[in-house]
Protein backbone atom coordinates (compact mmCIF):
# COMPACT_ATOMS: atom_id res chain seq x y z
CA UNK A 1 130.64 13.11 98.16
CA UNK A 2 132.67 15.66 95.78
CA UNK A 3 134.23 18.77 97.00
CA UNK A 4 133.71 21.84 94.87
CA UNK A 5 135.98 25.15 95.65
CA UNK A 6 133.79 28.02 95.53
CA UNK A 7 135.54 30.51 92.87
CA UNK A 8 138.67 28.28 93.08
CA UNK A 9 140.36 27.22 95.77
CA UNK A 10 141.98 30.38 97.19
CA UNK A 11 143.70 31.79 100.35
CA UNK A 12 143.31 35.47 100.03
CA UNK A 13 140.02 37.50 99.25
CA UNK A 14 142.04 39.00 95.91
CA UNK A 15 142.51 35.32 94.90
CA UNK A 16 138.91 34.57 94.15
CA UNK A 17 138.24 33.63 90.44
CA UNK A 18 141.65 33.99 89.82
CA UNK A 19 143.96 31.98 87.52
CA UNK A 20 146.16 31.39 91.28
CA UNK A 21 142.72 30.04 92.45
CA UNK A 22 141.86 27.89 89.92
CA UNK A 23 144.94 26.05 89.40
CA UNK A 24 145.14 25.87 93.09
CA UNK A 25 141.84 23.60 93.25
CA UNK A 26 142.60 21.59 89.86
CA UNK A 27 146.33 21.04 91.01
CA UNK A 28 144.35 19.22 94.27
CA UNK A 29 142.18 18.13 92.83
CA UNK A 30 138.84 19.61 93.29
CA UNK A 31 135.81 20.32 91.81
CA UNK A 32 135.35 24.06 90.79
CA UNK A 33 132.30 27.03 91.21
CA UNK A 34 132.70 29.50 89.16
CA UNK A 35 130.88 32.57 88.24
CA UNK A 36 130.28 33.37 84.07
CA UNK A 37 129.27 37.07 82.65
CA UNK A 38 129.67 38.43 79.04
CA UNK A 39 131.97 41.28 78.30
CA UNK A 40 132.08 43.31 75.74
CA UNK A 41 130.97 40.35 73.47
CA UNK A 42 132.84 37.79 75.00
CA UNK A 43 132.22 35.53 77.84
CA UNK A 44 134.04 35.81 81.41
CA UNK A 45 134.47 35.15 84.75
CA UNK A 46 133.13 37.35 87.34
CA UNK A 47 131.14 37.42 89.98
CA UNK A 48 130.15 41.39 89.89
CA UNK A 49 129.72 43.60 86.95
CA UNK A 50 133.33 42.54 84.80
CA UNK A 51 135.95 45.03 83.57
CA UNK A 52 138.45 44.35 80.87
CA UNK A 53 140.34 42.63 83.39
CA UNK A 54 138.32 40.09 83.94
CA UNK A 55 139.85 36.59 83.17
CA UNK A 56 138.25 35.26 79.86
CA UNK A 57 135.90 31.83 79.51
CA UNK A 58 138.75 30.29 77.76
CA UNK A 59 142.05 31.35 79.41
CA UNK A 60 139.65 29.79 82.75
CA UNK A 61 139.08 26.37 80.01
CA UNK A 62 142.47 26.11 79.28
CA UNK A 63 143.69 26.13 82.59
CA UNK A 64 141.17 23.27 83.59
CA UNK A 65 142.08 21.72 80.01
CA UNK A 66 145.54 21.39 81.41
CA UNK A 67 145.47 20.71 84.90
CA UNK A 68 141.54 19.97 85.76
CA UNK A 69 140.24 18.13 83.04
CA UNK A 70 137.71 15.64 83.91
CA UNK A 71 137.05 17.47 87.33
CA UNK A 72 133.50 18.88 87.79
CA UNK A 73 133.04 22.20 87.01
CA UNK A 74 129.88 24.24 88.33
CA UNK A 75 129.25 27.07 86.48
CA UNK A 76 126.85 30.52 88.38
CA UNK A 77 125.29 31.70 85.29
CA UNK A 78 124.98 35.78 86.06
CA UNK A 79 123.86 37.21 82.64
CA UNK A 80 120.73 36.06 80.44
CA UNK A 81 121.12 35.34 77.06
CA UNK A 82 124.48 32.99 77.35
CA UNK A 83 123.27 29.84 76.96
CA UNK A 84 124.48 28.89 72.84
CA UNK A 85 128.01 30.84 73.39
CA UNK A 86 128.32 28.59 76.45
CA UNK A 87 127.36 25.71 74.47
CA UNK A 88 129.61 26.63 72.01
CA UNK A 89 132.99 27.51 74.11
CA UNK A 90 132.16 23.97 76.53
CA UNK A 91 131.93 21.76 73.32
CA UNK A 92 135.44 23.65 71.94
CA UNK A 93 137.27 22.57 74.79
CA UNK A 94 135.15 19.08 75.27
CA UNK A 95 133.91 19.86 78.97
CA UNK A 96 131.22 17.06 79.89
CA UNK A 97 131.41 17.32 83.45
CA UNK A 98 129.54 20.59 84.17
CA UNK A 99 126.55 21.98 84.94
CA UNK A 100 125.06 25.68 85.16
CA UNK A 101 122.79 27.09 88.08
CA UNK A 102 121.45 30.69 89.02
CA UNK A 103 119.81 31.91 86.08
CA UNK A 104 116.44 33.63 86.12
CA UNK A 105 113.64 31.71 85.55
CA UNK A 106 113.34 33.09 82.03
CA UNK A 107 116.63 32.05 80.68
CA UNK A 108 116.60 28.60 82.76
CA UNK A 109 113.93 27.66 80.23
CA UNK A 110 116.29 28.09 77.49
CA UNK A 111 119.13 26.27 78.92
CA UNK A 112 116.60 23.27 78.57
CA UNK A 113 116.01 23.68 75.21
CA UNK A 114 119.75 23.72 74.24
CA UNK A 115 120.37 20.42 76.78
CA UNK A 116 122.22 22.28 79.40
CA UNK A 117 122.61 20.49 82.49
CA UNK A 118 120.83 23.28 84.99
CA UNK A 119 120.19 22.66 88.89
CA UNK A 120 117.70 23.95 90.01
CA UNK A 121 117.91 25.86 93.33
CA UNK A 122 115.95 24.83 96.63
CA UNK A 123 116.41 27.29 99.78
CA UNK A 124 114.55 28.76 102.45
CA UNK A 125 113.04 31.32 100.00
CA UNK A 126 112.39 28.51 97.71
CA UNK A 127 111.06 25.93 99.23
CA UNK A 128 109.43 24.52 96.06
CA UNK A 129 112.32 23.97 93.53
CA UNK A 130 111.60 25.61 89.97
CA UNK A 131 111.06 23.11 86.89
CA UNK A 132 112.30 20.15 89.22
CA UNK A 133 111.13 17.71 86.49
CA UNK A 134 113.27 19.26 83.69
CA UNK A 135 116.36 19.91 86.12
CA UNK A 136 119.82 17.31 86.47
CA UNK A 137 119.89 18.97 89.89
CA UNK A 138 119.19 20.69 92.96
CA UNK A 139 121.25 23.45 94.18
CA UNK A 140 120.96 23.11 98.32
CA UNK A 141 121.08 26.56 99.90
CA UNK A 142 121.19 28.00 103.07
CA UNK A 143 120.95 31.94 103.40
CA UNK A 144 120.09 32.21 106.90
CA UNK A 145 120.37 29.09 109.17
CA UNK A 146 121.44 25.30 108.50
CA UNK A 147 118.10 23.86 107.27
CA UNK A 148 119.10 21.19 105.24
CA UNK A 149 118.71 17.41 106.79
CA UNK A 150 119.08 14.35 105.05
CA UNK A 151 115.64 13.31 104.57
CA UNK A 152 115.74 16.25 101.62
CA UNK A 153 118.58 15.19 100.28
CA UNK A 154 117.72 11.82 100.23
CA UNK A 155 114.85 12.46 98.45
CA UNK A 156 116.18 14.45 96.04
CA UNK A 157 119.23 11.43 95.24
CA UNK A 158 116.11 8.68 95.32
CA UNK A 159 114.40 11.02 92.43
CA UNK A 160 117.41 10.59 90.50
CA UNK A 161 118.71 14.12 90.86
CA UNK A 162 122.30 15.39 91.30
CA UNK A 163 122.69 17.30 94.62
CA UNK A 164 125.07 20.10 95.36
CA UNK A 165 124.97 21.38 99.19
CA UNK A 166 126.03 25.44 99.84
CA UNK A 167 128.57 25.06 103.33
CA UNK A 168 127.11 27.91 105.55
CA UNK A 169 130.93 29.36 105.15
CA UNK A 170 129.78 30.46 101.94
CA UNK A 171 127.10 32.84 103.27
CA UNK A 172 129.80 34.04 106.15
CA UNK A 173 128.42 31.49 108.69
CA UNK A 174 130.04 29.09 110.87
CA UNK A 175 130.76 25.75 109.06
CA UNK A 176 131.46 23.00 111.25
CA UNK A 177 128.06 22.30 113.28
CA UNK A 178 126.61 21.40 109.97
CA UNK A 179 129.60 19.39 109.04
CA UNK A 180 129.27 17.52 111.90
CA UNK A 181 125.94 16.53 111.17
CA UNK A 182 127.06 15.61 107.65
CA UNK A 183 129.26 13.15 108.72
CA UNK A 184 126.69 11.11 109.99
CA UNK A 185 124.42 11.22 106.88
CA UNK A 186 124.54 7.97 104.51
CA UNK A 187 123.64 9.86 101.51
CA UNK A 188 127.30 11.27 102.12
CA UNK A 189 128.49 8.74 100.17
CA UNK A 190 126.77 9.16 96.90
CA UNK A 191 129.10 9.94 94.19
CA UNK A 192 125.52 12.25 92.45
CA UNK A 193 126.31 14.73 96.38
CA UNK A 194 128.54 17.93 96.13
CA UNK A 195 129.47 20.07 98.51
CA UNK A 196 130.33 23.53 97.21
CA UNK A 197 132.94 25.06 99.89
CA UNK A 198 135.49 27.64 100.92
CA UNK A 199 137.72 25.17 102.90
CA UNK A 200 137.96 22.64 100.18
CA UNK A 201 140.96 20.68 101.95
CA UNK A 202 138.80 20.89 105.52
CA UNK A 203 135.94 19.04 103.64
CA UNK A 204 138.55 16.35 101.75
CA UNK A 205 140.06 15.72 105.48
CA UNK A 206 136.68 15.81 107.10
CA UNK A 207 134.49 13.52 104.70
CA UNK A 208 136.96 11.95 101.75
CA UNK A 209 139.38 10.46 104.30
């Protein structure tokens, strides 16, 4: 299983999708969620509405260029419309190991037609994943209680898909229950599971070694 850090790997709320964040979780070693927005023209990251400040697409590439490369990156799409600057800016710095989620349904569609690697999300309010056929993936979530079990996983892996697992942390819910029950799973060691996390050195100690 790979561990992701959810907006980098960082220690304080201010940290999140910060440049301290990000080389944090590449410096160790980890995957990385992150959340992408256009500004004023130009694409950056931020998880709510972005400000000048926000850190740009490619200061965020050239960090993971430098200390990341090769590393998984996840990318929360939260704007429509991004899909051929995104093409554009992941080819410039020769990212392959990526792939978008979170779109509308809408824009998903046109991530296809450029040959975006999307996942597709599955939840509790989606029970049915959208355009499962098309999709690399399935994005595991769990807003309100720790539904997932391996049978869906499984299934998911057997039909080829990649699988990335939300911890409950992320939602503000306690983490280790679930974890618990994760360590037991076989599909745990399939190199196509993720598991997108706030405690990304917990999860390496827990499940890696």
């Amino acid at each position: 299983m790979i561990i992701l850090s959810h907006r980098g790997y960082w220690k304080a709320t201010e940290e999140k999708n910060t440049e301290t964040a990000f080389l944090r979780s590449f410096r160790l070693g980890f995957g990385t969620e992150t959340d992408v927005r256009d500004h004023d023209g130009s694409l950056v990251i931020s998880h709510d509405p972005p400000t000048s400040a926000a850190l740009s697409l490619d200061r965020f590439l050239e960090i993971y260029r430098e200390e990341g490369a090769g590393l998984p990156l996840a990318l929360n799409i939260k704007a429509d419309g991004l899909q051929a600057a995104l093409k554009g800016v992941l080819a410039r710095f020769q990212v392959t190991n990526y792939f978008t989620f979170d779109m509308s349904l809408p824009d998903m569609l046109h991530y296809f037609v450029q040959n975006i690697p999307v996942l597709t999300r599955q939840s509790e309010y989606e029970p049915q994943p959208l355009c499962y056929e098309q999709a690399d993936g399935v994005w595991l979530d769990c807003f309100q209680g720790d539904w997932i079990d391996e049978q869906t996983v499984s299934g998911h892996l057997d039909a080829g898909k990649r699988v990335c697992i939300v911890s409950p942390d992320l939602h503000r819910r306690p983490h280790e229950a679930f974890w618990e029950t994760m360590a037991g799973w076989e599909t745990r060691r399939s190199n196509r599971l993720l598991l997108c996390t706030d405690f990304p050195e917990d999860a390496r100690a827990r499940f890696q070694e």
